[in-house]
C-alpha atoms as a PDB file:
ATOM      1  CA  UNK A   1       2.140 -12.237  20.211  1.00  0.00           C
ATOM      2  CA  UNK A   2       3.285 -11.707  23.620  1.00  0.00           C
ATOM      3  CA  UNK A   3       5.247  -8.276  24.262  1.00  0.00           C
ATOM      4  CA  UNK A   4       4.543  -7.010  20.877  1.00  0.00           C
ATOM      5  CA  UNK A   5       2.049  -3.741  20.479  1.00  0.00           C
ATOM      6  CA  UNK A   6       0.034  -3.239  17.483  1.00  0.00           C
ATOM      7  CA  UNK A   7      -1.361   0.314  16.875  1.00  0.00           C
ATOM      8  CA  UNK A   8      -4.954   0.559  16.638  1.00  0.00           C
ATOM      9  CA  UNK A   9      -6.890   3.185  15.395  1.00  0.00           C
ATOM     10  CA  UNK A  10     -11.099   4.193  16.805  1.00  0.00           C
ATOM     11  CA  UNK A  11     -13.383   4.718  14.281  1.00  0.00           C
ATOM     12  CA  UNK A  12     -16.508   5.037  15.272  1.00  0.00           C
ATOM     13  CA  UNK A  13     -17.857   4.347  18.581  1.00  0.00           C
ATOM     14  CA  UNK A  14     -21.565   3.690  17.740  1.00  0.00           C
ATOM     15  CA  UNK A  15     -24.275   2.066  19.619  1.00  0.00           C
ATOM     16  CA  UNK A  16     -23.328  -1.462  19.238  1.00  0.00           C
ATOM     17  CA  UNK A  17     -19.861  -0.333  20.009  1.00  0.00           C
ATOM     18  CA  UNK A  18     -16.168   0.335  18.998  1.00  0.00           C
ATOM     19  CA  UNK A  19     -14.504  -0.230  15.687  1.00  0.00           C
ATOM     20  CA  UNK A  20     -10.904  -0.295  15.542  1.00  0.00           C
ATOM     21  CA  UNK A  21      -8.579  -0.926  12.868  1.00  0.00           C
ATOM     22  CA  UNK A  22      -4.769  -1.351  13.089  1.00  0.00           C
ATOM     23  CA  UNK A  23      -1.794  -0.154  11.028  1.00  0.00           C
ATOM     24  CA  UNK A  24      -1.129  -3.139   9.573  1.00  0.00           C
ATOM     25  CA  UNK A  25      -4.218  -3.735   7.800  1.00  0.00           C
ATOM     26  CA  UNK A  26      -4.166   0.258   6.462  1.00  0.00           C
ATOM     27  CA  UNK A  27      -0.821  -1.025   5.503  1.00  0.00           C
ATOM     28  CA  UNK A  28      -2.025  -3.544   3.492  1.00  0.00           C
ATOM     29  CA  UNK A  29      -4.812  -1.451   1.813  1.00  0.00           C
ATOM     30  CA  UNK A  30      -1.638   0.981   0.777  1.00  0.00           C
ATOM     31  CA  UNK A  31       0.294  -1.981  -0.492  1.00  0.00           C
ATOM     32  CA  UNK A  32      -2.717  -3.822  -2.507  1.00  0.00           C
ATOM     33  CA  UNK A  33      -3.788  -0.347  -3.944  1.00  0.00           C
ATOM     34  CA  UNK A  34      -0.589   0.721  -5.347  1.00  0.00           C
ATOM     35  CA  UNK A  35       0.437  -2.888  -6.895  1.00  0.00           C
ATOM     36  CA  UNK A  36      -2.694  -2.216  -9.026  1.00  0.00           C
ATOM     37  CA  UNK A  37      -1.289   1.032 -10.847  1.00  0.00           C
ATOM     38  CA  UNK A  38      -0.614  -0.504 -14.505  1.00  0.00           C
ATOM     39  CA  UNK A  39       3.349   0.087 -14.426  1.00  0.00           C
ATOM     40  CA  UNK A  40       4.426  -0.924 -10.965  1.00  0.00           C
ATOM     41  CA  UNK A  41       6.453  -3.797 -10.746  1.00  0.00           C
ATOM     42  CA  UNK A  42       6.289  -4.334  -7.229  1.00  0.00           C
ATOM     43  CA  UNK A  43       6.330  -2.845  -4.073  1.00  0.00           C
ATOM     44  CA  UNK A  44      10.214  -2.403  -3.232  1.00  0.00           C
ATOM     45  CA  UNK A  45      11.643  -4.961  -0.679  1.00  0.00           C
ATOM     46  CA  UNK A  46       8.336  -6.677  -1.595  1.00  0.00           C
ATOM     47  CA  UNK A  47       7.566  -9.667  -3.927  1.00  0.00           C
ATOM     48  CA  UNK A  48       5.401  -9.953  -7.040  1.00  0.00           C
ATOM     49  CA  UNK A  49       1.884  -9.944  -6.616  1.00  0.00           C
ATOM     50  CA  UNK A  50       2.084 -13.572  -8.103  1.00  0.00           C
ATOM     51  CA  UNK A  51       4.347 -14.684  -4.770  1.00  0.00           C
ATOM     52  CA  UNK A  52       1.445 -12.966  -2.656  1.00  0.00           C
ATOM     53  CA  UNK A  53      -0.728 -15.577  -2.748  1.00  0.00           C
ATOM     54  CA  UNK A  54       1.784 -18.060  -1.458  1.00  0.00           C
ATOM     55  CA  UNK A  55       3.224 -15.710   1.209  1.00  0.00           C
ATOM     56  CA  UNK A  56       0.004 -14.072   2.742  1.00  0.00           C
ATOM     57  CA  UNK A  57      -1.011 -10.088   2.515  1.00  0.00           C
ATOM     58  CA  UNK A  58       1.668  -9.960   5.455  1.00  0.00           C
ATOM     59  CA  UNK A  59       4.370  -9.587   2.972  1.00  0.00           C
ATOM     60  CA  UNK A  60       2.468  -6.528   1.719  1.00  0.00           C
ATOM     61  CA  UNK A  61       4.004  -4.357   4.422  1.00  0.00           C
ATOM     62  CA  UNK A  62       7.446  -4.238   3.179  1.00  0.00           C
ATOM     63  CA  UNK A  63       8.217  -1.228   1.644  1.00  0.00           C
ATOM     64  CA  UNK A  64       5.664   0.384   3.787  1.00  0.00           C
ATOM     65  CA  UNK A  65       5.574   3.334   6.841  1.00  0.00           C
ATOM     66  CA  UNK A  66       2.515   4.615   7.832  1.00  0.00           C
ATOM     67  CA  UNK A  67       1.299   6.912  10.835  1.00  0.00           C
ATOM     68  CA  UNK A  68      -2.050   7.787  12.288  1.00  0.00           C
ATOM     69  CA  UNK A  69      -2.372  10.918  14.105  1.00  0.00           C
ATOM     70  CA  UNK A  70      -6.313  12.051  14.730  1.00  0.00           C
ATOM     71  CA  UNK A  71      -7.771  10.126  12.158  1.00  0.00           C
ATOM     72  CA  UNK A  72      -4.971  11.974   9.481  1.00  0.00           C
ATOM     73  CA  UNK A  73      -2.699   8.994   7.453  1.00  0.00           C
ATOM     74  CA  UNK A  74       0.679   9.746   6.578  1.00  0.00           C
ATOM     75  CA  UNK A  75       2.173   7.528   3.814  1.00  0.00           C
ATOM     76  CA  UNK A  76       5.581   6.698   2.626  1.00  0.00           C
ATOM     77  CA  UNK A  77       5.892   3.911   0.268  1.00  0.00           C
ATOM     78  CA  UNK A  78       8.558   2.877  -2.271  1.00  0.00           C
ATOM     79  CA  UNK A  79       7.822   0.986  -5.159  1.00  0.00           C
ATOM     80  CA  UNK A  80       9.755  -0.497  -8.396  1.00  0.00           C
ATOM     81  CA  UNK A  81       8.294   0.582 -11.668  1.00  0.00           C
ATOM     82  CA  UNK A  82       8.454  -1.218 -15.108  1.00  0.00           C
ATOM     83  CA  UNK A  83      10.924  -0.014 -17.717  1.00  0.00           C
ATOM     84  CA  UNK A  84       8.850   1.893 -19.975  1.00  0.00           C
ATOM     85  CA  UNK A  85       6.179   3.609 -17.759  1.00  0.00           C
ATOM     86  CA  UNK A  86       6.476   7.201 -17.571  1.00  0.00           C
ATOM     87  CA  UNK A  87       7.596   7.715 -13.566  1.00  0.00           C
ATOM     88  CA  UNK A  88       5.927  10.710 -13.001  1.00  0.00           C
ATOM     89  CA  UNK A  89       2.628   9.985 -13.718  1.00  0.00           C
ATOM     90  CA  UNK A  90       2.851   6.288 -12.820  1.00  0.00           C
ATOM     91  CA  UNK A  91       3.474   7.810  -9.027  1.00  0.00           C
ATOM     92  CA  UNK A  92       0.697  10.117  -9.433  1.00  0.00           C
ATOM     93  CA  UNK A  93      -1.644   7.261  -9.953  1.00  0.00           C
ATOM     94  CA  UNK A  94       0.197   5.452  -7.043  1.00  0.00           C
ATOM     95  CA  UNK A  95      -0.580   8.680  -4.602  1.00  0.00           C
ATOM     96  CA  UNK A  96      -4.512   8.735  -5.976  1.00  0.00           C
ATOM     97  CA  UNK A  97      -4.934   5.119  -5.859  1.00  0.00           C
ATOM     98  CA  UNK A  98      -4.123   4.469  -2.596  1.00  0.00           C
ATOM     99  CA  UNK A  99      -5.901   7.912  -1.139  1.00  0.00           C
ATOM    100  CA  UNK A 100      -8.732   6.743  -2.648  1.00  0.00           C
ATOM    101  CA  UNK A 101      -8.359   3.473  -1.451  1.00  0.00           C
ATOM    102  CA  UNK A 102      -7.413   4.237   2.577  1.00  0.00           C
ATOM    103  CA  UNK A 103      -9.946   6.847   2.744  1.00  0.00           C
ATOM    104  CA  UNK A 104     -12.683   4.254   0.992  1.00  0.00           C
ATOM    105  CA  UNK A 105     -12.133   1.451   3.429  1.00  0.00           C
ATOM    106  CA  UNK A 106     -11.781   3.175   6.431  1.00  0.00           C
ATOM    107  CA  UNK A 107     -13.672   6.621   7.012  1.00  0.00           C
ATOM    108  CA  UNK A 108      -9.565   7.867   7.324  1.00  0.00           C
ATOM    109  CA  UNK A 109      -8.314  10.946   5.841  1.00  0.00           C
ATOM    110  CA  UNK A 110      -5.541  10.473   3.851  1.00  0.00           C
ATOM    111  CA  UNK A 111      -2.931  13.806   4.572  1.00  0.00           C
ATOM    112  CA  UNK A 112      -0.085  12.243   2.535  1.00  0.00           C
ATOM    113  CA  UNK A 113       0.970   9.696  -0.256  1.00  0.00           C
ATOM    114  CA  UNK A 114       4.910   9.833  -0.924  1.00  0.00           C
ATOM    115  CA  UNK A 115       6.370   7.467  -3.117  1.00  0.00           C
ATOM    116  CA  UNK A 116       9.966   6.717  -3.432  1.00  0.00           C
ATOM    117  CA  UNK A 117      10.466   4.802  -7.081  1.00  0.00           C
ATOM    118  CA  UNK A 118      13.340   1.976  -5.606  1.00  0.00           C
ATOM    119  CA  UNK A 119      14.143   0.859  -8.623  1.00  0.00           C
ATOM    120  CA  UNK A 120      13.261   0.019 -12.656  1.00  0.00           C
ATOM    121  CA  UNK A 121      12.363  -3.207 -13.548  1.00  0.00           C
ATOM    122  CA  UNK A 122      13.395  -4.652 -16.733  1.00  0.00           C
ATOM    123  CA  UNK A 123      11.038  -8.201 -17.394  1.00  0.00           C
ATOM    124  CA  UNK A 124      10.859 -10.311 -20.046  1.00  0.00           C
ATOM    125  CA  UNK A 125       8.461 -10.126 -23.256  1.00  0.00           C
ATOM    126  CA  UNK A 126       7.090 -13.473 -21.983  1.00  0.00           C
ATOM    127  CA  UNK A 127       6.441 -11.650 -18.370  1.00  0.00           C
ATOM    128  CA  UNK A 128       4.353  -9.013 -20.463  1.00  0.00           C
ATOM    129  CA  UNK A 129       2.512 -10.894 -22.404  1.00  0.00           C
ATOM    130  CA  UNK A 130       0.540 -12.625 -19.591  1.00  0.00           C
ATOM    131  CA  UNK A 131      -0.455  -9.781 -18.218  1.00  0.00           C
END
């Protein structure tokens, strides 16, 4: 990946030595976290988590800003959320989930969650049914 700069984050510098962990992959905690709250569609700009599997976690990063500042994670994510949920505490689980889930995987403190609700999704009976 010549001339491109990933953003990597220390933590812990132990005896057997550094670990480092980038953006992306605290991106990808964010985005796997919040498809899991019952009543998100998707993650907006972002596929279902169906088309995932196909496309790699990679895709997971759309709809996605993160910073890192001193072990502190900022998040801004904006998601689509099934006709029917109730938005307000659909987004609440959204913000705990993926708290939880950063700060679980990574030793990071999690300053921030904001969630931006894109759009509503209207899907099928058949759609609901499988799930």
């Amino acid at each position: 990946m010549a001339g491109e700069t990933m953003h990597v984050n220390t933590l812990k510098a132990g005896e057997k030595g550094e670990v480092k962990i980038a953006d992306d992959v605290v991106s990808v905690i964010a985005g796997l976290a919040a498809s899991d709250v019952k009543g998100v569609a998707s993650l907006a700009g972002n596929t279902t988590r169906e088309v995932i599997g196909k496309l790699g976690f990679k895709s997971l990063n759309k709809g996605i800003r993160l910073t890192v500042e001193d072990s502190q994670v900022h998040v801004w994510l904006k998601v689509n959320i099934r006709y029917g949920y109730n938005v307000p505490e659909t987004c609440a689980a959204v913000q705990d989930r993926v708290a939880t889930a950063i700060e679980t995987m990574t030793g990071l403190t999690v300053s921030e969650v904001n969630v931006r609700v894109n759009s509503v999704v209207m899907e099928s009976a058949k759609t609901d049914a499988a799930q």
